[in-house]
N, C-alpha and C. Protein backbone atom coordinates (compact mmCIF):
# COMPACT_ATOMS: atom_id res chain seq x y z
N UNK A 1 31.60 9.72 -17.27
CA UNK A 1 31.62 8.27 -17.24
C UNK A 1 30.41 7.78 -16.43
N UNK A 2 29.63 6.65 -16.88
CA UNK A 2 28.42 6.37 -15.99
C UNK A 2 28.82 5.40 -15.25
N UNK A 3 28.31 5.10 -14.26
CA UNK A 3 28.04 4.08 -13.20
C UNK A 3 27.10 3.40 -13.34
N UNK A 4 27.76 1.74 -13.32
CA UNK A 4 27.08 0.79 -13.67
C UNK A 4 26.09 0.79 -12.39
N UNK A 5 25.13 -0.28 -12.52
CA UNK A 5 23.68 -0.25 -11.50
C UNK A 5 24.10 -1.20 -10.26
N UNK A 6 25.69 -1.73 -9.75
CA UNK A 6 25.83 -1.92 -8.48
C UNK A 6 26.61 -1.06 -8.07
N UNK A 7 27.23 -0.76 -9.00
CA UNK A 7 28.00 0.89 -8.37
C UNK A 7 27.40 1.72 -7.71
N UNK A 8 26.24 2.23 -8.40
CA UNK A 8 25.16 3.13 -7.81
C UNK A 8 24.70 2.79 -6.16
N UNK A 9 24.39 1.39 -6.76
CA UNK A 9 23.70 0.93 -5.43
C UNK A 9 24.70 1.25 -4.00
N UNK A 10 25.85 0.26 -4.53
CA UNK A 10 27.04 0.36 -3.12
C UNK A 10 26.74 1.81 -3.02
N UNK A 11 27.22 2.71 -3.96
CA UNK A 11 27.57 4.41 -3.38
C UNK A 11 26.77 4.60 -2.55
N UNK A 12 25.05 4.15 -3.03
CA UNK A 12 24.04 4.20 -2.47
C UNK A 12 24.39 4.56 -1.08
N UNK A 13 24.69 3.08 -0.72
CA UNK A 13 24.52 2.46 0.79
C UNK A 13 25.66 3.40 1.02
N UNK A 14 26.97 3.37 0.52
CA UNK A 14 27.82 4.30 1.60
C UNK A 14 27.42 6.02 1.78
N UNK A 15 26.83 6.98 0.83
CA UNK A 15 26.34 8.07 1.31
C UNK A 15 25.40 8.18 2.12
N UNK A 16 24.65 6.91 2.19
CA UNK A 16 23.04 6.98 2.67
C UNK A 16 23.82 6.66 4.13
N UNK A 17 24.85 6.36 4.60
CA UNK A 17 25.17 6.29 5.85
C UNK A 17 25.92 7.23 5.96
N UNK A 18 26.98 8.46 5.35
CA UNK A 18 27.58 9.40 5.55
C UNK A 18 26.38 11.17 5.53
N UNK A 19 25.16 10.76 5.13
CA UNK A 19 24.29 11.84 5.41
C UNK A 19 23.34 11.32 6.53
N UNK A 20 23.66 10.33 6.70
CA UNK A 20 22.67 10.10 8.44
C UNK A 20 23.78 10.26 9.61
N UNK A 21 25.11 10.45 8.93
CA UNK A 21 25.93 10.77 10.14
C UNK A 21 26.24 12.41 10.37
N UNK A 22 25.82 12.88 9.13
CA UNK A 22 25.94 14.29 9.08
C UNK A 22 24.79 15.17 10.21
N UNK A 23 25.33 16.23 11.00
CA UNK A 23 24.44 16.83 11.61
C UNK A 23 24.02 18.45 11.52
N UNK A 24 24.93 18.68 10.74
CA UNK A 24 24.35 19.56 10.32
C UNK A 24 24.20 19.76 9.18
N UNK A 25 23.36 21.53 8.60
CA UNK A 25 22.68 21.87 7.53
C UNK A 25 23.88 21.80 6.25
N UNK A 26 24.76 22.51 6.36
CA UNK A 26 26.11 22.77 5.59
C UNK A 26 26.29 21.42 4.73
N UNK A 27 26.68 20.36 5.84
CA UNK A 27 26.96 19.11 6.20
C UNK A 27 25.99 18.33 5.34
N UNK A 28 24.85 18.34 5.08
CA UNK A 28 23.64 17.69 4.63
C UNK A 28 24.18 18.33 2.41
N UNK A 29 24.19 19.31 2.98
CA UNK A 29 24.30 20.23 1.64
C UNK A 29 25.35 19.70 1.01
N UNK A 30 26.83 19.37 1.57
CA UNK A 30 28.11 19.18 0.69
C UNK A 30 27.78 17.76 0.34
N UNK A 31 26.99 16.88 0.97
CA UNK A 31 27.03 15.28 1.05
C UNK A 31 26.03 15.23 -0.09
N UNK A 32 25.04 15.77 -0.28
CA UNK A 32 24.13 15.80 -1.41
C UNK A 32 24.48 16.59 -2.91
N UNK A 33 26.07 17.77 -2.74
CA UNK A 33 26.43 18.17 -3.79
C UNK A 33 27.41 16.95 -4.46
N UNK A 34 28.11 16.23 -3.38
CA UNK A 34 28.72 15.37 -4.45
C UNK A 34 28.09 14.23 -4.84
N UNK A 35 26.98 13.87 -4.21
CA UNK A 35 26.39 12.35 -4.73
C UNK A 35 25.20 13.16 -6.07
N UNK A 36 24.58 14.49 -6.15
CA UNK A 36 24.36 14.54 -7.36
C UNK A 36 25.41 14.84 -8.52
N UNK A 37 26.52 15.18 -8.13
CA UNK A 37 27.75 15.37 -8.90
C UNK A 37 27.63 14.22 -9.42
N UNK A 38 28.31 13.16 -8.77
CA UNK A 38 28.67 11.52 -9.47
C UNK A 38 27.40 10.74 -9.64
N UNK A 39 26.07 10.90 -9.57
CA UNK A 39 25.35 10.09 -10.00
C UNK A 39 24.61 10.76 -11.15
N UNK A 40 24.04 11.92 -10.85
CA UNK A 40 23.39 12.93 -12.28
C UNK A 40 22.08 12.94 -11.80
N UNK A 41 22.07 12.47 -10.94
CA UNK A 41 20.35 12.85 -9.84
C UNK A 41 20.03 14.03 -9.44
N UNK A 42 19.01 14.60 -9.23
CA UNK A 42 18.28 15.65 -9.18
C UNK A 42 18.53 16.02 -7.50
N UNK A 43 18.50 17.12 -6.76
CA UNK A 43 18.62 17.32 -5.53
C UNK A 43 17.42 16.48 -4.90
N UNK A 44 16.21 16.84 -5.22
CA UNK A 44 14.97 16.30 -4.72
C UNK A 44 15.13 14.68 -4.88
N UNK A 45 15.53 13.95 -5.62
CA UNK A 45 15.73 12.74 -5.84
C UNK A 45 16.42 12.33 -5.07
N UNK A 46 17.72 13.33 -4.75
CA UNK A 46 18.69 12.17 -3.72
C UNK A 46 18.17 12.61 -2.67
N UNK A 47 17.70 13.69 -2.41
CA UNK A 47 17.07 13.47 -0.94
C UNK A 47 16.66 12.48 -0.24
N UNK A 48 15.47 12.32 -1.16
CA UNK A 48 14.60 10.89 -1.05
C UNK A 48 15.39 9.52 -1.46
N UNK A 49 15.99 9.55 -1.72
CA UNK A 49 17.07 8.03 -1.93
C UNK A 49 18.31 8.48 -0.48
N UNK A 50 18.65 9.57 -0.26
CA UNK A 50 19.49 9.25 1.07
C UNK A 50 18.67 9.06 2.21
N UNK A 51 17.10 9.54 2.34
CA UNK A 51 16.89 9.60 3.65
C UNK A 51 16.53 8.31 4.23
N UNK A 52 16.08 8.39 4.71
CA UNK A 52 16.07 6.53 5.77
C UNK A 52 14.14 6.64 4.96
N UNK A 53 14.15 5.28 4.85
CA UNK A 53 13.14 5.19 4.40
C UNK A 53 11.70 4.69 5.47
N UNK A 54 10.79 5.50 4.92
CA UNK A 54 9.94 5.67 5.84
C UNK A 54 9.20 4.16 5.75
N UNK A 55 8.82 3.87 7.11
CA UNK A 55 7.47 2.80 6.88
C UNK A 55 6.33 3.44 6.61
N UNK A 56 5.35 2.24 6.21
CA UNK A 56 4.43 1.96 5.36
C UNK A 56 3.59 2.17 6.76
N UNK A 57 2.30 2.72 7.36
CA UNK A 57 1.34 2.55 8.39
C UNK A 57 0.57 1.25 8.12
N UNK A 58 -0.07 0.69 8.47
CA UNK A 58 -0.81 -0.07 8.89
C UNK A 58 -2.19 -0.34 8.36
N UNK A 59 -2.37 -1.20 8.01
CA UNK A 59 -3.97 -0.96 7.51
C UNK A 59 -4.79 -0.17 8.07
N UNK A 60 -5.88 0.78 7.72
CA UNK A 60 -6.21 1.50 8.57
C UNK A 60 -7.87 1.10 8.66
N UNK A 61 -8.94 1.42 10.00
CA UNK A 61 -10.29 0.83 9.30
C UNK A 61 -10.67 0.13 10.55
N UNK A 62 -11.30 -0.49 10.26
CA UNK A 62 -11.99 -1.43 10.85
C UNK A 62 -10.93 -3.33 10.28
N UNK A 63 -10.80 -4.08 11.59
CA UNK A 63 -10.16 -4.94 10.93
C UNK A 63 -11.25 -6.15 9.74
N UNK A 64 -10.80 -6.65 9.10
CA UNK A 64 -11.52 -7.46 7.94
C UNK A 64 -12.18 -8.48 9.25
N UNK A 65 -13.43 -8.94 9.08
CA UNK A 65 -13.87 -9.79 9.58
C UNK A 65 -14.92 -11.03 8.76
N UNK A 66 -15.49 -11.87 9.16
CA UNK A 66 -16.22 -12.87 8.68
C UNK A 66 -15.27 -13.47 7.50
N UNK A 67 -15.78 -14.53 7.51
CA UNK A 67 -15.60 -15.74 6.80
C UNK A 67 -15.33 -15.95 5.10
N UNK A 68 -14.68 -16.79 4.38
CA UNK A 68 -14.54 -17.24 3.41
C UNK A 68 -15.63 -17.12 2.51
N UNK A 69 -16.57 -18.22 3.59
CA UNK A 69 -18.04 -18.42 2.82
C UNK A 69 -18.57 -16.96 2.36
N UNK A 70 -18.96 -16.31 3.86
CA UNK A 70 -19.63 -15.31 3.73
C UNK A 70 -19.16 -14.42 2.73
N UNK A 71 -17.50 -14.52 2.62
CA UNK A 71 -16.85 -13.27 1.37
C UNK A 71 -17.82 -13.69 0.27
N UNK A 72 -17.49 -14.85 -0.01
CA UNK A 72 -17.85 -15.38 -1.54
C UNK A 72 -19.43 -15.35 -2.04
N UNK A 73 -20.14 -15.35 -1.05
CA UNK A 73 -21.95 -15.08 -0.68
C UNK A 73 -22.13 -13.41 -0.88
N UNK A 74 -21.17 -12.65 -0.15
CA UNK A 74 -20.96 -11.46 -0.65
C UNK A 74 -20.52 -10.94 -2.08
N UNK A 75 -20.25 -11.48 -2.46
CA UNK A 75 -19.67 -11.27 -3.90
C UNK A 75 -21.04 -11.46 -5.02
N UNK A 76 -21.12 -12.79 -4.21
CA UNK A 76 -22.24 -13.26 -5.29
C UNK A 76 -23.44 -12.04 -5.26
N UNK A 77 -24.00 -12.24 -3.84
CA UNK A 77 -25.04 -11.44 -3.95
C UNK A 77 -24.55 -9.92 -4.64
N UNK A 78 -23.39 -9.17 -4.38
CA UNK A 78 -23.16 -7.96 -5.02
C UNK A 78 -23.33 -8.01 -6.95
N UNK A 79 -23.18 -9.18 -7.27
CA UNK A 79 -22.95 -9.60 -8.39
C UNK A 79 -24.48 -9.69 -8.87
N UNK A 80 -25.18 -10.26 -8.10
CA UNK A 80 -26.72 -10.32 -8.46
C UNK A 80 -27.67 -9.15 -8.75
N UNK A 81 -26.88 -8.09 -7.79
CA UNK A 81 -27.67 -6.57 -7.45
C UNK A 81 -26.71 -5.79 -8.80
N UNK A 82 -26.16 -6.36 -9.73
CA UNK A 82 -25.86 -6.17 -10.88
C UNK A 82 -24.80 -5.01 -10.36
N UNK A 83 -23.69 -5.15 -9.51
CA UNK A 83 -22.83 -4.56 -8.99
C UNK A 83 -23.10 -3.24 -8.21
N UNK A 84 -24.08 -3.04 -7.50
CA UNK A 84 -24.51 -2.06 -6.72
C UNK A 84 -24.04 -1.56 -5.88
N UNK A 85 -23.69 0.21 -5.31
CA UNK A 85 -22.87 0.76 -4.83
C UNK A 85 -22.85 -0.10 -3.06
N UNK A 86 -21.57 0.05 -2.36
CA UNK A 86 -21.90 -0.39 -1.25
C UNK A 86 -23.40 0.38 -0.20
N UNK A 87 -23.44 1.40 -0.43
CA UNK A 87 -24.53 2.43 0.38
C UNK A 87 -25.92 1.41 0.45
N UNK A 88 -26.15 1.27 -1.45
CA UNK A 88 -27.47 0.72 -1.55
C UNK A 88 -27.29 -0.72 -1.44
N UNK A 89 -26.50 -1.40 -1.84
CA UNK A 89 -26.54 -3.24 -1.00
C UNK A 89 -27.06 -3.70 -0.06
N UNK A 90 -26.32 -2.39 0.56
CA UNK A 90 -26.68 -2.99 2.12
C UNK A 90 -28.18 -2.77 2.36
N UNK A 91 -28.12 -1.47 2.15
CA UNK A 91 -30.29 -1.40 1.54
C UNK A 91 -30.86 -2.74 1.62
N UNK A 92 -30.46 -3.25 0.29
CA UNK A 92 -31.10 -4.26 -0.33
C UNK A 92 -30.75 -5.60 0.17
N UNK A 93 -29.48 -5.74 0.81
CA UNK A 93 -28.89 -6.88 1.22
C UNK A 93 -30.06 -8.36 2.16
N UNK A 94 -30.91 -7.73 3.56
CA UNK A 94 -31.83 -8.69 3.57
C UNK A 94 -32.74 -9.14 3.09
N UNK A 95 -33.30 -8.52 1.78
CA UNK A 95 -34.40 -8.99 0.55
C UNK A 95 -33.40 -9.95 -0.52
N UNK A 96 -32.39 -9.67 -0.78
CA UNK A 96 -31.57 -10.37 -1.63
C UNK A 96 -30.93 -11.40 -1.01
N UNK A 97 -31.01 -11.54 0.35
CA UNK A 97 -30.40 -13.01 1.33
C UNK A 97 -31.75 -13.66 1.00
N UNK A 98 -32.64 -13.27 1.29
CA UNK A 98 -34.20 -13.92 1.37
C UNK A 98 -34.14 -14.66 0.27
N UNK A 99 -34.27 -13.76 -0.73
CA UNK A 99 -34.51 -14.81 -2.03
C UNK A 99 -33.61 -15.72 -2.38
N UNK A 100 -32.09 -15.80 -2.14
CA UNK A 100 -31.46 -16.89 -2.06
C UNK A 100 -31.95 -17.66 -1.44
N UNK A 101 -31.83 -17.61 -0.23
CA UNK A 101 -32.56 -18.65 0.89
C UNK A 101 -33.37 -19.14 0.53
N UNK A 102 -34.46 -18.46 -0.76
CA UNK A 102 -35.55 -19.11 -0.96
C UNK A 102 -35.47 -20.56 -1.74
N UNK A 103 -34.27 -20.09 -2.52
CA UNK A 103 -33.68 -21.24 -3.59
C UNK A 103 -32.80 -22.23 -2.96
N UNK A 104 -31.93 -22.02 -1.90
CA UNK A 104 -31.00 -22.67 -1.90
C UNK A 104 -31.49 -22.83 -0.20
N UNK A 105 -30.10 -23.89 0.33
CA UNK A 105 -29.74 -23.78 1.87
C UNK A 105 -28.47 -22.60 2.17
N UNK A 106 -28.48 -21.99 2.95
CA UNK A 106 -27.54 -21.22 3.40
C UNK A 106 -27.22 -21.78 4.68
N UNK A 107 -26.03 -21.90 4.62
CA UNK A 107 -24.78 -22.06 6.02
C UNK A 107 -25.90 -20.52 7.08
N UNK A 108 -26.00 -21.54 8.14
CA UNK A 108 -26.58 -20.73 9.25
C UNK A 108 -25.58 -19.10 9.73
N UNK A 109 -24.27 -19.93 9.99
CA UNK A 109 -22.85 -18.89 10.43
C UNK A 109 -22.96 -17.63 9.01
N UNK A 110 -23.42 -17.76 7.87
CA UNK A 110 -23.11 -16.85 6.71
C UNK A 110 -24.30 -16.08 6.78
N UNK A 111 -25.70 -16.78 6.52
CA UNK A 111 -26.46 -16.05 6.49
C UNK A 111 -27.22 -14.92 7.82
N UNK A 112 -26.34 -15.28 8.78
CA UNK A 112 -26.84 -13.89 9.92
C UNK A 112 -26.58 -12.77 9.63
């Protein structure tokens, strides 16, 4: 007989708290033979659906900095250098501010 998709879920929640109360190995083993019994899930599957779910880390890097403008000046100019790898942009990046500048005004705060 199958189990409809809140059935699952509730069981969910009640094994996923009867194998975090479990402490031992045995214990881990009988709690995961009957929830693949009644659901038809794979051992490796309910593992990962009983265990507590991990967080996500953090962006990792350097944090994002500068401005709106400057994103969108960035874009453009990447767009101009006919999509050029980041390595060589930056190469090219104060000859390709120049010649904008040459055409246009640039916001003082963007173009440094």
């Amino acid at each position: 007989m199958e189990m409809s998709k809140d059935e699952k879920a509730s069981y969910l929640g009640i094994m996923r708290r009867r194998y975090a109360a479990v402490r031992t190995k045995r214990g881990w083993g009988n709690v995961l033979d009957e929830f693949c019994g009644m659901t038809g899930l794979s051992r490796k599957h309910a593992i990962k659906a009983l265990s507590p779910k991990r967080r996500v880390p953090g962006r990792r890097g350097c944090p994002p900095g500068g401005t709106r403008d400057g994103t969108a000046l960035l874009v453009r100019l990447w767009k101009l250098s006919d999509m050029m790898c980041g390595k060589l942009l930056r190469a090219i990046l104060p000859e390709l501010l120049a010649s904008v500048a040459r055409r246009e005004a640039l916001p003082e705060t963007v173009s440094r």
